[in-house]
C-alpha atoms as a PDB file:
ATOM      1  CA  UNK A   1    -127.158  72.005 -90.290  1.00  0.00           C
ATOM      2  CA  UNK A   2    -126.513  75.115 -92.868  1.00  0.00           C
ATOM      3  CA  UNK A   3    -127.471  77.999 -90.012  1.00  0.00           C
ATOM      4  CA  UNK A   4    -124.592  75.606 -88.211  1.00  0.00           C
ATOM      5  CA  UNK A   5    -122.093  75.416 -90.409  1.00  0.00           C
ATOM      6  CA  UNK A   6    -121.951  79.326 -91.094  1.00  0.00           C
ATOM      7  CA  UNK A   7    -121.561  79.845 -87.370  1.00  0.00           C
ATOM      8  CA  UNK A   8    -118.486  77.507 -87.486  1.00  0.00           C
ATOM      9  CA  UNK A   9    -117.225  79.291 -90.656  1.00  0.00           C
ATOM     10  CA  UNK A  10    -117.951  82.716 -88.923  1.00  0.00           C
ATOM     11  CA  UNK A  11    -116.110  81.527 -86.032  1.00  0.00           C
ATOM     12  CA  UNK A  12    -113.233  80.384 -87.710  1.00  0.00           C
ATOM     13  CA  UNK A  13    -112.699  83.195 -89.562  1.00  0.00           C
ATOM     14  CA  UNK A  14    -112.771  85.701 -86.441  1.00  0.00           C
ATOM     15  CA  UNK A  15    -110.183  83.068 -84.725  1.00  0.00           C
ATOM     16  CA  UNK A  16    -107.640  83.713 -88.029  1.00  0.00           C
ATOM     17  CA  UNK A  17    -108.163  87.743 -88.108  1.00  0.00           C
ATOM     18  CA  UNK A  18    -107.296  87.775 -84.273  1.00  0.00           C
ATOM     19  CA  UNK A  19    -104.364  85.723 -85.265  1.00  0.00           C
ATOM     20  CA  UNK A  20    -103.433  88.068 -87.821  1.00  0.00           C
ATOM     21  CA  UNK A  21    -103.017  90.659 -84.853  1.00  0.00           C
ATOM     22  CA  UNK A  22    -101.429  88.999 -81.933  1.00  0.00           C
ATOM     23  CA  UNK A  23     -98.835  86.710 -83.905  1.00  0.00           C
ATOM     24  CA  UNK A  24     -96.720  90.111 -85.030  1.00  0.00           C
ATOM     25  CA  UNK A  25     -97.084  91.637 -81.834  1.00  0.00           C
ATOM     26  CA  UNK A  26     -96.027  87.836 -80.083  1.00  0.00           C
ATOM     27  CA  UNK A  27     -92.721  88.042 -82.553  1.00  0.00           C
ATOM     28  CA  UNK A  28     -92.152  92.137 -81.349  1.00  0.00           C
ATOM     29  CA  UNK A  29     -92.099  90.562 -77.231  1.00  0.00           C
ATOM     30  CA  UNK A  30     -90.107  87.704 -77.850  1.00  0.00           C
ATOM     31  CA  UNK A  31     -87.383  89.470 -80.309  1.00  0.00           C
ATOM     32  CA  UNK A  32     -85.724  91.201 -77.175  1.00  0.00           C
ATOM     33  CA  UNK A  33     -85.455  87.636 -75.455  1.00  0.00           C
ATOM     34  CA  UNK A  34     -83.340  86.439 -79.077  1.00  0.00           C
ATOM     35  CA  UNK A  35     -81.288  88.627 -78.940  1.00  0.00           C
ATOM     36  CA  UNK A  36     -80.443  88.656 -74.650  1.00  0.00           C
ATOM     37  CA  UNK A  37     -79.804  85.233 -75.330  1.00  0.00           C
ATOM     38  CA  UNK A  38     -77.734  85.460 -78.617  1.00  0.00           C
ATOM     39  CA  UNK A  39     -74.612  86.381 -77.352  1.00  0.00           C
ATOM     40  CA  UNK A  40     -74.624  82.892 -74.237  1.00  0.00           C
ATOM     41  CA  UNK A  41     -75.655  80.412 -77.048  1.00  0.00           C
ATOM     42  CA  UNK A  42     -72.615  81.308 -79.132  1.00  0.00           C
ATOM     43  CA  UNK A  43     -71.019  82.086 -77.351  1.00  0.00           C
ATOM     44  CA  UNK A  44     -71.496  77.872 -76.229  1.00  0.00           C
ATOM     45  CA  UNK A  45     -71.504  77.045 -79.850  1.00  0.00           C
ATOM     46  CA  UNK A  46     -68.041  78.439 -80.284  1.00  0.00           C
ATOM     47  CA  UNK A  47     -66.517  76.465 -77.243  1.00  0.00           C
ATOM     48  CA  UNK A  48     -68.558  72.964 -78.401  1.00  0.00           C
ATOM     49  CA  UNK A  49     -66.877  73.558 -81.814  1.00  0.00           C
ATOM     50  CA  UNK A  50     -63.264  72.940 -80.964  1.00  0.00           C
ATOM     51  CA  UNK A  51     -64.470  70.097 -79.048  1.00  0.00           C
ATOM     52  CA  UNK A  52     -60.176  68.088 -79.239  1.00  0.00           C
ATOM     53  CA  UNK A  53     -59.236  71.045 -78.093  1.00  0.00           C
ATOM     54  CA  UNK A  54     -61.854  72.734 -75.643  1.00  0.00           C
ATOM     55  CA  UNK A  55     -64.700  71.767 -73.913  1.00  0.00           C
ATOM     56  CA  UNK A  56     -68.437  72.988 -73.602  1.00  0.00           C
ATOM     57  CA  UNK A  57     -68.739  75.408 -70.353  1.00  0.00           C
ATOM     58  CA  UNK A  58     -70.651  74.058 -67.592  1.00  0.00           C
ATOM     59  CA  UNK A  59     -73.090  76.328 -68.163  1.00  0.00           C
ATOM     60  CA  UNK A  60     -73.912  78.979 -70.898  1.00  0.00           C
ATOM     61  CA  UNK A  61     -72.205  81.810 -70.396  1.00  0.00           C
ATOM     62  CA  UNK A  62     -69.243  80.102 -68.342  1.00  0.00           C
ATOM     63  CA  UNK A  63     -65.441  79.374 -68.887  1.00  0.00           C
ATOM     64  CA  UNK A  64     -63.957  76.218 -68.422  1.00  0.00           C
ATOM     65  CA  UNK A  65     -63.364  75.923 -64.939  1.00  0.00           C
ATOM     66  CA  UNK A  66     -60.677  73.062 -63.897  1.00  0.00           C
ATOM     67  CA  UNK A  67     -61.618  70.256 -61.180  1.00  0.00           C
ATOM     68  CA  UNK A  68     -57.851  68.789 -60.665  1.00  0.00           C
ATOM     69  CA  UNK A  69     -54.181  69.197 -60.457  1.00  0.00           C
ATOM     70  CA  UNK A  70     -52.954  68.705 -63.787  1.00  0.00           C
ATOM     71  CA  UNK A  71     -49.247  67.389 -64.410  1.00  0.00           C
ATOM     72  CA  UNK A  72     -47.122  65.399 -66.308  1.00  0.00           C
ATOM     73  CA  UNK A  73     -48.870  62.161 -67.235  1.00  0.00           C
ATOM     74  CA  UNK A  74     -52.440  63.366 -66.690  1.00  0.00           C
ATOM     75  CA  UNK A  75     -54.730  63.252 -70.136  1.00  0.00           C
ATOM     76  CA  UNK A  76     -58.429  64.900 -70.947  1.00  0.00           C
ATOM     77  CA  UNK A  77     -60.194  67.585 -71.706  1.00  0.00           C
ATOM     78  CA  UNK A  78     -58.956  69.774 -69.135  1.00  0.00           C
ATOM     79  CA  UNK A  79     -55.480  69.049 -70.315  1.00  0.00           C
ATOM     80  CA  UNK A  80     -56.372  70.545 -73.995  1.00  0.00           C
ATOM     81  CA  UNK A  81     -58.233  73.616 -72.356  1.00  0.00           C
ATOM     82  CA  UNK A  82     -54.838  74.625 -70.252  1.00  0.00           C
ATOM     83  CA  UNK A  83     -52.848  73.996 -73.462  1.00  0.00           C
ATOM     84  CA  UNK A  84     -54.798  76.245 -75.475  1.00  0.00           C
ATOM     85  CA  UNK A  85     -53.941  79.227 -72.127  1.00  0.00           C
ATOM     86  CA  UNK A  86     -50.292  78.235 -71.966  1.00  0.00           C
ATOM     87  CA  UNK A  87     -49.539  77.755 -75.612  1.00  0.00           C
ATOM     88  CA  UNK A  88     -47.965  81.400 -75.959  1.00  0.00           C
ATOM     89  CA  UNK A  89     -45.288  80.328 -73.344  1.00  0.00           C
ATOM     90  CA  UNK A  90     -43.583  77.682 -75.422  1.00  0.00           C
ATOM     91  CA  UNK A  91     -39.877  77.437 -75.917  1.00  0.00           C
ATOM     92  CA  UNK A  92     -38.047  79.249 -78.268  1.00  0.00           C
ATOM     93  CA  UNK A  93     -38.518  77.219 -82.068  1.00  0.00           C
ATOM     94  CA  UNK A  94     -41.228  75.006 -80.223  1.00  0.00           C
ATOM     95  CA  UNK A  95     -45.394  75.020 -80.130  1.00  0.00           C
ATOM     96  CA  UNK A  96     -47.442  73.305 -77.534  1.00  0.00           C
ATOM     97  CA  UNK A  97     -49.601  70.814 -79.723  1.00  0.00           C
ATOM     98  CA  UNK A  98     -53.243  71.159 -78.329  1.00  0.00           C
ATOM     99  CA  UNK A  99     -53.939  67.302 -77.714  1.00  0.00           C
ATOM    100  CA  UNK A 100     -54.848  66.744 -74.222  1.00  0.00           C
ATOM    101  CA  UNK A 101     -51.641  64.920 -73.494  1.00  0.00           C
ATOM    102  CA  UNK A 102     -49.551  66.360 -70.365  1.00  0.00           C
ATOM    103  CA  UNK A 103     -45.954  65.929 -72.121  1.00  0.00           C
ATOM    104  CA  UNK A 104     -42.586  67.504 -71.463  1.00  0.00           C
ATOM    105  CA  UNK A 105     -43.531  70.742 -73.528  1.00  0.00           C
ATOM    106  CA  UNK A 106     -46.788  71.338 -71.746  1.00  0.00           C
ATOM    107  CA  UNK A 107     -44.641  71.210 -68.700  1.00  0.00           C
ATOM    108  CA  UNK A 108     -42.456  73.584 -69.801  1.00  0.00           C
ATOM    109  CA  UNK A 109     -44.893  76.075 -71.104  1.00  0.00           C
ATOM    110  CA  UNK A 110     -47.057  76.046 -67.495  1.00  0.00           C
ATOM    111  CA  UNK A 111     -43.733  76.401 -65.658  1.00  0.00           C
ATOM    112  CA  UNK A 112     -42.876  79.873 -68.044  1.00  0.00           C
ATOM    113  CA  UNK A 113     -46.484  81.001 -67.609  1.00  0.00           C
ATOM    114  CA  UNK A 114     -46.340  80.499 -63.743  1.00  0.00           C
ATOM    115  CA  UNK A 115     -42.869  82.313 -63.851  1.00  0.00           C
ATOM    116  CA  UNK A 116     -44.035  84.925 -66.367  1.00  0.00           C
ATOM    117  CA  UNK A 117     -46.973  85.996 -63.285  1.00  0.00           C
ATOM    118  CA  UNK A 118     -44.725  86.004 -60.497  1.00  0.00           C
ATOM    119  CA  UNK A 119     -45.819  82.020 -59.484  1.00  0.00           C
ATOM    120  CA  UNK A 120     -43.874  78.940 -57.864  1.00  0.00           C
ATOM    121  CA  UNK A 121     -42.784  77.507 -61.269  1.00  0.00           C
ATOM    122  CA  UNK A 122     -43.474  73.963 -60.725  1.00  0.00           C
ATOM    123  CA  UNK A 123     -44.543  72.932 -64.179  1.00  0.00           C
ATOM    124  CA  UNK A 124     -47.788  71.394 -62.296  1.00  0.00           C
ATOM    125  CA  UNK A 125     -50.921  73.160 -62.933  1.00  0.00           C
ATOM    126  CA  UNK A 126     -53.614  73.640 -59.666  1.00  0.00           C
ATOM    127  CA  UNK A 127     -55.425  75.976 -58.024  1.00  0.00           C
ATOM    128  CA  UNK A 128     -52.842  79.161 -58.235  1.00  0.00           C
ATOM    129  CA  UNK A 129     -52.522  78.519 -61.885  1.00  0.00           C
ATOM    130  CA  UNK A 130     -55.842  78.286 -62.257  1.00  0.00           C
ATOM    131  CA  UNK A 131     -56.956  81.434 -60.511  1.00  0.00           C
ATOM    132  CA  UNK A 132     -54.308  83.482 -63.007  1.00  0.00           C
ATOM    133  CA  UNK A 133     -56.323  82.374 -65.910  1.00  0.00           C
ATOM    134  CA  UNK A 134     -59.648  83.455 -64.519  1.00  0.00           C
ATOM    135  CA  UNK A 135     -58.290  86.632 -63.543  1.00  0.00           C
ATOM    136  CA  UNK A 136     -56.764  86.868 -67.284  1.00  0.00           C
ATOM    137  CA  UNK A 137     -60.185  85.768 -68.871  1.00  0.00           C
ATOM    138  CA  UNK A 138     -63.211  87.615 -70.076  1.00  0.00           C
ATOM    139  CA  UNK A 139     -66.693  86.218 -69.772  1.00  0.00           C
ATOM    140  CA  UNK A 140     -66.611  85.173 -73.880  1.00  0.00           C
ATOM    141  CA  UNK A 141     -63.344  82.560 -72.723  1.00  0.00           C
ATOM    142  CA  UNK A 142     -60.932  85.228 -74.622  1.00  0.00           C
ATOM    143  CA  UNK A 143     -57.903  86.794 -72.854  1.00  0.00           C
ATOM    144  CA  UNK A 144     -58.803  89.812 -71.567  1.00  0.00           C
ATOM    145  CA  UNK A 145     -56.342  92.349 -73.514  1.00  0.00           C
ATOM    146  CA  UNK A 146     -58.037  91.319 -76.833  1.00  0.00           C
ATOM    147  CA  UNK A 147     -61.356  90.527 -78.479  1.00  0.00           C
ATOM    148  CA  UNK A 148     -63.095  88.447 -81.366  1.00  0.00           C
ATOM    149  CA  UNK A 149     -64.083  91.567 -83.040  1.00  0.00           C
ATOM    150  CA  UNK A 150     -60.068  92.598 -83.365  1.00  0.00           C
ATOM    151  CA  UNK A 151     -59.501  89.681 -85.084  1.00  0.00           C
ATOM    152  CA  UNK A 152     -62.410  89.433 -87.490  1.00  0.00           C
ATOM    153  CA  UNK A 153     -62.390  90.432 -90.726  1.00  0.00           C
ATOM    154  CA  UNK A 154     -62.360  93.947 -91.717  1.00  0.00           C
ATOM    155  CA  UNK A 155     -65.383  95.793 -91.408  1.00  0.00           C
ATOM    156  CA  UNK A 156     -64.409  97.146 -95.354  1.00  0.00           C
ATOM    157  CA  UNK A 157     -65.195  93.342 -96.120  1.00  0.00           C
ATOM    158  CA  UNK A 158     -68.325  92.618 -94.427  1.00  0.00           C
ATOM    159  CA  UNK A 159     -66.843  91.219 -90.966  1.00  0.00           C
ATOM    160  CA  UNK A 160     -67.231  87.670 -89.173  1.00  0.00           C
ATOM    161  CA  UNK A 161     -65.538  84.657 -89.610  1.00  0.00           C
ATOM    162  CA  UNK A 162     -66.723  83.349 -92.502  1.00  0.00           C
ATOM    163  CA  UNK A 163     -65.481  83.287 -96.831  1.00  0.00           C
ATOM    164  CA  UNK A 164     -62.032  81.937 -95.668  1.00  0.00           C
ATOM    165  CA  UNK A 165     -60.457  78.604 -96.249  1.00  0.00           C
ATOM    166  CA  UNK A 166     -61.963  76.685 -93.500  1.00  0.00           C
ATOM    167  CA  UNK A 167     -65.146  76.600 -91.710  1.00  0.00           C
ATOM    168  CA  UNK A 168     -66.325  79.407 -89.270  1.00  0.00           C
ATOM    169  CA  UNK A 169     -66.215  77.879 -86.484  1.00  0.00           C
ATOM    170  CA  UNK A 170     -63.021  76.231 -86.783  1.00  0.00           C
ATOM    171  CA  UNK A 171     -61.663  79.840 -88.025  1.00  0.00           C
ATOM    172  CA  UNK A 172     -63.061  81.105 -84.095  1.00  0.00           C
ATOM    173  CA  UNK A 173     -61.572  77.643 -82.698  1.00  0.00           C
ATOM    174  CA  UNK A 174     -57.969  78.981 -84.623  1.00  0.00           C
ATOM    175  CA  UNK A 175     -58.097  82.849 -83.192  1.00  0.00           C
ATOM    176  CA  UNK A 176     -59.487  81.801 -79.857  1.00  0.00           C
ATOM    177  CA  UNK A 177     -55.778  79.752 -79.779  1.00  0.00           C
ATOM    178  CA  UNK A 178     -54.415  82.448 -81.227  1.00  0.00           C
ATOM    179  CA  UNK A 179     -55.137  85.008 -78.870  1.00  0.00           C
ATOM    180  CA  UNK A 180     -53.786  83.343 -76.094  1.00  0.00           C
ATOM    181  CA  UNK A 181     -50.519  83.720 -77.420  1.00  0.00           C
ATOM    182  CA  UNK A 182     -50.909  87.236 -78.126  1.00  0.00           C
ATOM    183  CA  UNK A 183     -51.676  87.999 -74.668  1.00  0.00           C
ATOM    184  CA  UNK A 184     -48.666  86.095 -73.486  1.00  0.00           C
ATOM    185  CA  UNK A 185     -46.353  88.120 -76.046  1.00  0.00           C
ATOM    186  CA  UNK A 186     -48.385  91.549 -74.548  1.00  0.00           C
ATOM    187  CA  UNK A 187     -46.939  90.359 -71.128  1.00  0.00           C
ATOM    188  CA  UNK A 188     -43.907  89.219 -72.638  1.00  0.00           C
ATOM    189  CA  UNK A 189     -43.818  92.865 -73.685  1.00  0.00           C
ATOM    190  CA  UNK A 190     -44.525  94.488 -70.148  1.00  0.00           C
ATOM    191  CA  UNK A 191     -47.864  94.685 -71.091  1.00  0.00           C
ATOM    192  CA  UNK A 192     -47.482  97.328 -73.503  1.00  0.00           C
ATOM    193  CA  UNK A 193     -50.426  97.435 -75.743  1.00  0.00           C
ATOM    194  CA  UNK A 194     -50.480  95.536 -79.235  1.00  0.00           C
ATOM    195  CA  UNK A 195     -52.780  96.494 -81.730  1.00  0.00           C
ATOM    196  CA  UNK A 196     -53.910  94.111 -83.823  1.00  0.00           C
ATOM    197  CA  UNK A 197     -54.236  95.768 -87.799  1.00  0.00           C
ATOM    198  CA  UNK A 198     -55.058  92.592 -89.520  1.00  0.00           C
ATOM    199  CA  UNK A 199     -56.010  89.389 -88.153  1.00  0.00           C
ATOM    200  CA  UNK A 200     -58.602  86.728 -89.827  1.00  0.00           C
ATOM    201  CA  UNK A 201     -59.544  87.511 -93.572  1.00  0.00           C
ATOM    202  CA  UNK A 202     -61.985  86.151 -96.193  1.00  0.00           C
ATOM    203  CA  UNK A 203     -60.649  85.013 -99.713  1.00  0.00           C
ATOM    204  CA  UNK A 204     -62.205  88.709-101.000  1.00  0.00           C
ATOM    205  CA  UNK A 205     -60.583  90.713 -98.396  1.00  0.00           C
ATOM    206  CA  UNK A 206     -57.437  88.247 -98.402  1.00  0.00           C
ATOM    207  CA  UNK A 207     -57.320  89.328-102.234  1.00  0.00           C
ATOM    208  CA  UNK A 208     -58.017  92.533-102.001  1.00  0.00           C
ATOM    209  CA  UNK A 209     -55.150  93.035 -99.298  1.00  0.00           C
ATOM    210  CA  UNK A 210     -53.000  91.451-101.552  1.00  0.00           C
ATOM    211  CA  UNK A 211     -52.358  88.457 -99.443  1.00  0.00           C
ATOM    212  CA  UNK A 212     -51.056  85.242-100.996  1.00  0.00           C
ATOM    213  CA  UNK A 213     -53.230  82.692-101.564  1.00  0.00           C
ATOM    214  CA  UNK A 214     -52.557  80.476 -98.973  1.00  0.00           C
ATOM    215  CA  UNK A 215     -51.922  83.155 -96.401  1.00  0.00           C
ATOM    216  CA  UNK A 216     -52.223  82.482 -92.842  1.00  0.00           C
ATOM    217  CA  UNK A 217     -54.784  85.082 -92.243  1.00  0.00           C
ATOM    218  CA  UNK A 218     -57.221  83.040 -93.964  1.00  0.00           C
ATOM    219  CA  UNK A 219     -57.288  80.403 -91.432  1.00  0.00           C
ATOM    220  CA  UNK A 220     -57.363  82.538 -88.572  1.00  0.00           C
ATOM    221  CA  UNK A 221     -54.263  81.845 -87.454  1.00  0.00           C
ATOM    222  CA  UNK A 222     -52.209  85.043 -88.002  1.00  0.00           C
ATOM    223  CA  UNK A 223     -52.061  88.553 -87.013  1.00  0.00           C
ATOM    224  CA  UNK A 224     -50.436  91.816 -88.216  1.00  0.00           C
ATOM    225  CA  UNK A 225     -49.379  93.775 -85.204  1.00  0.00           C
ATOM    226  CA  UNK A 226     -48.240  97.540 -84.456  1.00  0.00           C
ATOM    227  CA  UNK A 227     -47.694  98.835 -80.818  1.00  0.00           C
ATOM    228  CA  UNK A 228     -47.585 102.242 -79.545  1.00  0.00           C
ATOM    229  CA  UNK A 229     -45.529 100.828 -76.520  1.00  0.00           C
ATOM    230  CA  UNK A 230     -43.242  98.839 -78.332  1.00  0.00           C
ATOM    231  CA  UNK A 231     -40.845  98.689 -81.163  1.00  0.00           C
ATOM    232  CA  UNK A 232     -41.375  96.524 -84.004  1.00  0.00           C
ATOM    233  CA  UNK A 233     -38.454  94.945 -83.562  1.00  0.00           C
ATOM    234  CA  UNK A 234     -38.978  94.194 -79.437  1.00  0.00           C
ATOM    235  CA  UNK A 235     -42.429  92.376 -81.212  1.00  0.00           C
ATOM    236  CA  UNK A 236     -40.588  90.398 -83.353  1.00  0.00           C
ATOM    237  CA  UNK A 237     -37.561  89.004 -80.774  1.00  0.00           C
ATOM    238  CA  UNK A 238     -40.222  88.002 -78.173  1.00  0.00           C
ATOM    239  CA  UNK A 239     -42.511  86.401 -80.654  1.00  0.00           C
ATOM    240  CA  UNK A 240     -39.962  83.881 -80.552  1.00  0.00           C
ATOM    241  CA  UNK A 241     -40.659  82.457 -77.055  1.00  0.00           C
ATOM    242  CA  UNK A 242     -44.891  82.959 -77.148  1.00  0.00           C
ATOM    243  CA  UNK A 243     -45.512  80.033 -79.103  1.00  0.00           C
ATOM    244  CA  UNK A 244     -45.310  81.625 -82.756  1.00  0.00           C
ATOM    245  CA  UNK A 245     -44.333  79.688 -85.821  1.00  0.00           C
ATOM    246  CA  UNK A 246     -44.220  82.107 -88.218  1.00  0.00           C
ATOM    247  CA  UNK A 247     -42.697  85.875 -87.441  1.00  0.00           C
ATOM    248  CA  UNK A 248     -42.419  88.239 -90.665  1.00  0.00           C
ATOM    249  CA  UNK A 249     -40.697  91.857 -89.413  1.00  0.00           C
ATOM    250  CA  UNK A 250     -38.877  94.975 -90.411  1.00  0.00           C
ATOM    251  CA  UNK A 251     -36.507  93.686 -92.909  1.00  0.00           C
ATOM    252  CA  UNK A 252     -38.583  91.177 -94.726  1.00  0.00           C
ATOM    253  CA  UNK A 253     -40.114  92.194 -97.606  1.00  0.00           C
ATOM    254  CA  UNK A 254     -43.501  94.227 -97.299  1.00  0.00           C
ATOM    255  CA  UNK A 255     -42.946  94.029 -93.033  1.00  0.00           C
ATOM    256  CA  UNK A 256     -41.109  97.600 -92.409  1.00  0.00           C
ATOM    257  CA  UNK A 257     -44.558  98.919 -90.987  1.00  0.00           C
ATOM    258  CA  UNK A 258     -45.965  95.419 -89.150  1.00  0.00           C
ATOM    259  CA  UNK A 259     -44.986  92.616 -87.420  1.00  0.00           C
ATOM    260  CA  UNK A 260     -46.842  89.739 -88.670  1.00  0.00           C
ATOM    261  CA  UNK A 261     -46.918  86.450 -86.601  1.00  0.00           C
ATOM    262  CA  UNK A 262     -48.685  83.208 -87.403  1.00  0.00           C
ATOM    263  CA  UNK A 263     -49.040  79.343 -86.256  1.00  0.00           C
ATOM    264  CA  UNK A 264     -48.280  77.558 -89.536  1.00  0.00           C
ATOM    265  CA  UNK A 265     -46.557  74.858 -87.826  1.00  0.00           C
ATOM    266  CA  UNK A 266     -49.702  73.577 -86.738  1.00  0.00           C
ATOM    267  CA  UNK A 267     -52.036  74.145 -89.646  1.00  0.00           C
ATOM    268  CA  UNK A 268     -52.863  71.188 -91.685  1.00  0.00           C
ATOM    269  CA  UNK A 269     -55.015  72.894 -94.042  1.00  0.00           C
ATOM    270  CA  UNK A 270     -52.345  75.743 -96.045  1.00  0.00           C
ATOM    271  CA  UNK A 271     -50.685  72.764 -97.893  1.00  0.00           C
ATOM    272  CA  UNK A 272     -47.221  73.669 -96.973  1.00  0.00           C
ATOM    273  CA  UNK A 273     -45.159  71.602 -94.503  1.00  0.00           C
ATOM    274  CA  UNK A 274     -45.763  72.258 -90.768  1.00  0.00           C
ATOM    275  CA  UNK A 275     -42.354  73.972 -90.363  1.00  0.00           C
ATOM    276  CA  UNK A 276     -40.854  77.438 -88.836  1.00  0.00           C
ATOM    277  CA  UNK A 277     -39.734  80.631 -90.769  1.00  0.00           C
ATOM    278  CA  UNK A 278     -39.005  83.803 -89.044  1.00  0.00           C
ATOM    279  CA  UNK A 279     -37.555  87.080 -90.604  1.00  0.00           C
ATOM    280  CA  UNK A 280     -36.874  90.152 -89.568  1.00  0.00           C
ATOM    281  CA  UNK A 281     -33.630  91.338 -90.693  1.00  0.00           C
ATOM    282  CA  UNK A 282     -33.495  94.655 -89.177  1.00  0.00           C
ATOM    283  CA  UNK A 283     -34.164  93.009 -85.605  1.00  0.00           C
ATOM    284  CA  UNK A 284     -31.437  90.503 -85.743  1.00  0.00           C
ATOM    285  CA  UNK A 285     -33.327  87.415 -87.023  1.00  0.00           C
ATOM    286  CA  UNK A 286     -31.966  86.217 -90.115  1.00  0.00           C
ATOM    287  CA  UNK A 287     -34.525  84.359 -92.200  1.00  0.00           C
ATOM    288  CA  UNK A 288     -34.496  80.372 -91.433  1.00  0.00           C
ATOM    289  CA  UNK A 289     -32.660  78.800 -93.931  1.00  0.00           C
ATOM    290  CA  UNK A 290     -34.638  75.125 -93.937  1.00  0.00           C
ATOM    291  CA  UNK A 291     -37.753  77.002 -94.886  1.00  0.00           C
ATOM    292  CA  UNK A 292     -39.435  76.002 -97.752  1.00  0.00           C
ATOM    293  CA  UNK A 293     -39.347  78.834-100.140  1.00  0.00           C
ATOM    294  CA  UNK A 294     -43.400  79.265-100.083  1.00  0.00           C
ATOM    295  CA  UNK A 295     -43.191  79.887 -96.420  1.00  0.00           C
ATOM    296  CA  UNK A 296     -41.147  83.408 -96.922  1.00  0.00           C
ATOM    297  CA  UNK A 297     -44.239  85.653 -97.837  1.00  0.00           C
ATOM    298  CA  UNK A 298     -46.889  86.159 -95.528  1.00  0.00           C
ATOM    299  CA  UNK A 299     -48.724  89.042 -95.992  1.00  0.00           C
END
C-alpha cells in the first residue's frame, strides 16, 4: 500500500505541474474570443437596459426590426422603439414621451419624420418608414451621423458612462434617446455636420467643467454643440422643432461659443420641474418667462 500511495502522489503532482502550463496558455486562446464577442453582448446589454423604452434585438448584434403597421391606437414595445427614432421630430414646445402608447403626438412626430425624408406623410408607420430608419441606423442601434464615444465623457476624465447621477446604463438608455434627436436637428440642418464638444459628464468632470450641480450633462441627456456648416444661431432656431426641451445659445450667459440643448422636460431625476426654457438672445429667442429660475443655467 505505501509503494501505492507514492505512485498516486507522484501522479498527482505531475497532473498539477501540467496544469500549471496549459491553464495560462488556455486563458492566452480564449482572450481573443472575449473580446470578438465584447462589443455584441453590450452591445445587447445596453438595448435590455431601457427595457419601457426599447427592446432586446432579436439577436445579438441586431436592431430592432418592426413586424407591423404601427398607428394611432396601437400599444407595445415596438411603439416605444419608433418613439425613441421619431422623438427629434416633435412639435415646436412639445416632446414625444417614450411610453409605448400611439397618441396624437407620436402621430405627429412620424408624419414630420416621413415629410422630413421626402415620404407620404401619413402619420402611420410601415414598411417605408421602417426602411428609413434602417438605412439611418448603425449596427450598435445609434443614428448613423453620431456615436457613443461622442457623447461619453471626456477622455481628460477617464471616459464611459459612469460617476454621474444615475446609473450607467440608464445614462446609455438617456444618450441613445438623445441622439436620435440630434440626428433629426443634423437633417433639420441640411445635414450639415454638428459636432458634439460636450455631451455626458461624471460629477468630477461635471465639476471640473464648471457645470452646475444638477446639470443636464450628468444624466446624459444634454449636449454642447458647434458646427462648421452651421451658425450657432441656425442650431438654436431648429432645436426648437427636434424634440429639445432645453436650448441655451449665443446670448445666454456662458453660450456665445456653443449651443447647448437638453431633454429636461422628461428627466425625473434633476429635481427641477419637467418644464421648457430656451435662450438665445442673439438668435431671436427670448428666454421663457414661466421658467423656474434654476432652469436658466446649463452649462
Amino acid at each position: 500500500m505505501g509503494g501505492r500511495g507514492w505512485l498516486i502522489r507522484a501522479v498527482w503532482l505531475l497532473v498539477l505541474v501540467v496544469a500549471a502550463i496549459l491553464v495560462p496558455g488556455r486563458a492566452a486562446a480564449t482572450a481573443p474570443m472575449a473580446r470578438a464577442l465584447a462589443p455584441a453582448v453590450t452591445a445587447a446589454t445596453v438595448v435590455a437596459a431601457g427595457a419601457a423604452t426599447t427592446v432586446t434585438p432579436a439577436a445579438t448584434g441586431e436592431c430592432y426590426r418592426w413586424s407591423r403597421t404601427l398607428g394611432l391606437g396601437t400599444r407595445g414595445h415596438d411603439v416605444a422603439n419608433l418613439q425613441v427614432r421619431v422623438a427629434g421630430w416633435a412639435a415646436s414646445h412639445s416632446y414625444v414621451a417614450i411610453d409605448g402608447v400611439f397618441g396624437a403626438g407620436t402621430r405627429a412626430a412620424v408624419a414630420r419624420f416621413q415629410a422630413g425624408y421626402g415620404l407620404p406623410a401619413s402619420g402611420t408607420a410601415g414598411p417605408g418608414t421602417y426602411a428609413k430608419i434602417y438605412a439611418l441606423q448603425d449596427p450598435d442601434c445609434t443614428p448613423a451621423h453620431f456615436s457613443l464615444s461622442e457623447l461619453d465623457d471626456s477622455a481628460a476624465c477617464g471616459g464611459g458612462f459612469d460617476g454621474g447621477k444615475v446609473p450607467p446604463l440608464e445614462v446609455q438608455t438617456n444618450v441613445r434617446r438623445l441622439m436620435w434627436k440630434l440626428e433629426a436637428l443634423r437633417h433639420q440642418l441640411h445635414d450639415a455636420p454638428l459636432l458634439v464638444s460636450s455631451g455626458f459628464r461624471s460629477v468630477a468632470c461635471n465639476r471640473r467643467a464648471g457645470g452646475v450641480s444638477n446639470s443636464q450633462h450628468l444624466y446624459g441627456t444634454a449636449a454642447d454643440l458647434v458646427s462648421h456648416g452651421a451658425s450657432l444661431c441656425a442650431i438654436a432656431r431648429a432645436a426648437r422643432t427636434a424634440g429639445f426641451s432645453g436650448i441655451l445659445g449665443p446670448g445666454a450667459a456662458g453660450h456665445n461659443d456653443h449651443v447647448h440643448v437638453d431633454s429636461r422636460a422628461e428627466n425625473n431625476h434633476d429635481g427641477m420641474p419637467n418644464s421648457f426654457y430656451w435662450s438665445a438672445p442673439s438668435c431671436g429667442i427670448a428666454a421663457t418667462a414661466a421658467a423656474p429660475a434654476a432652469a436658466a443655467t446649463d452649462v
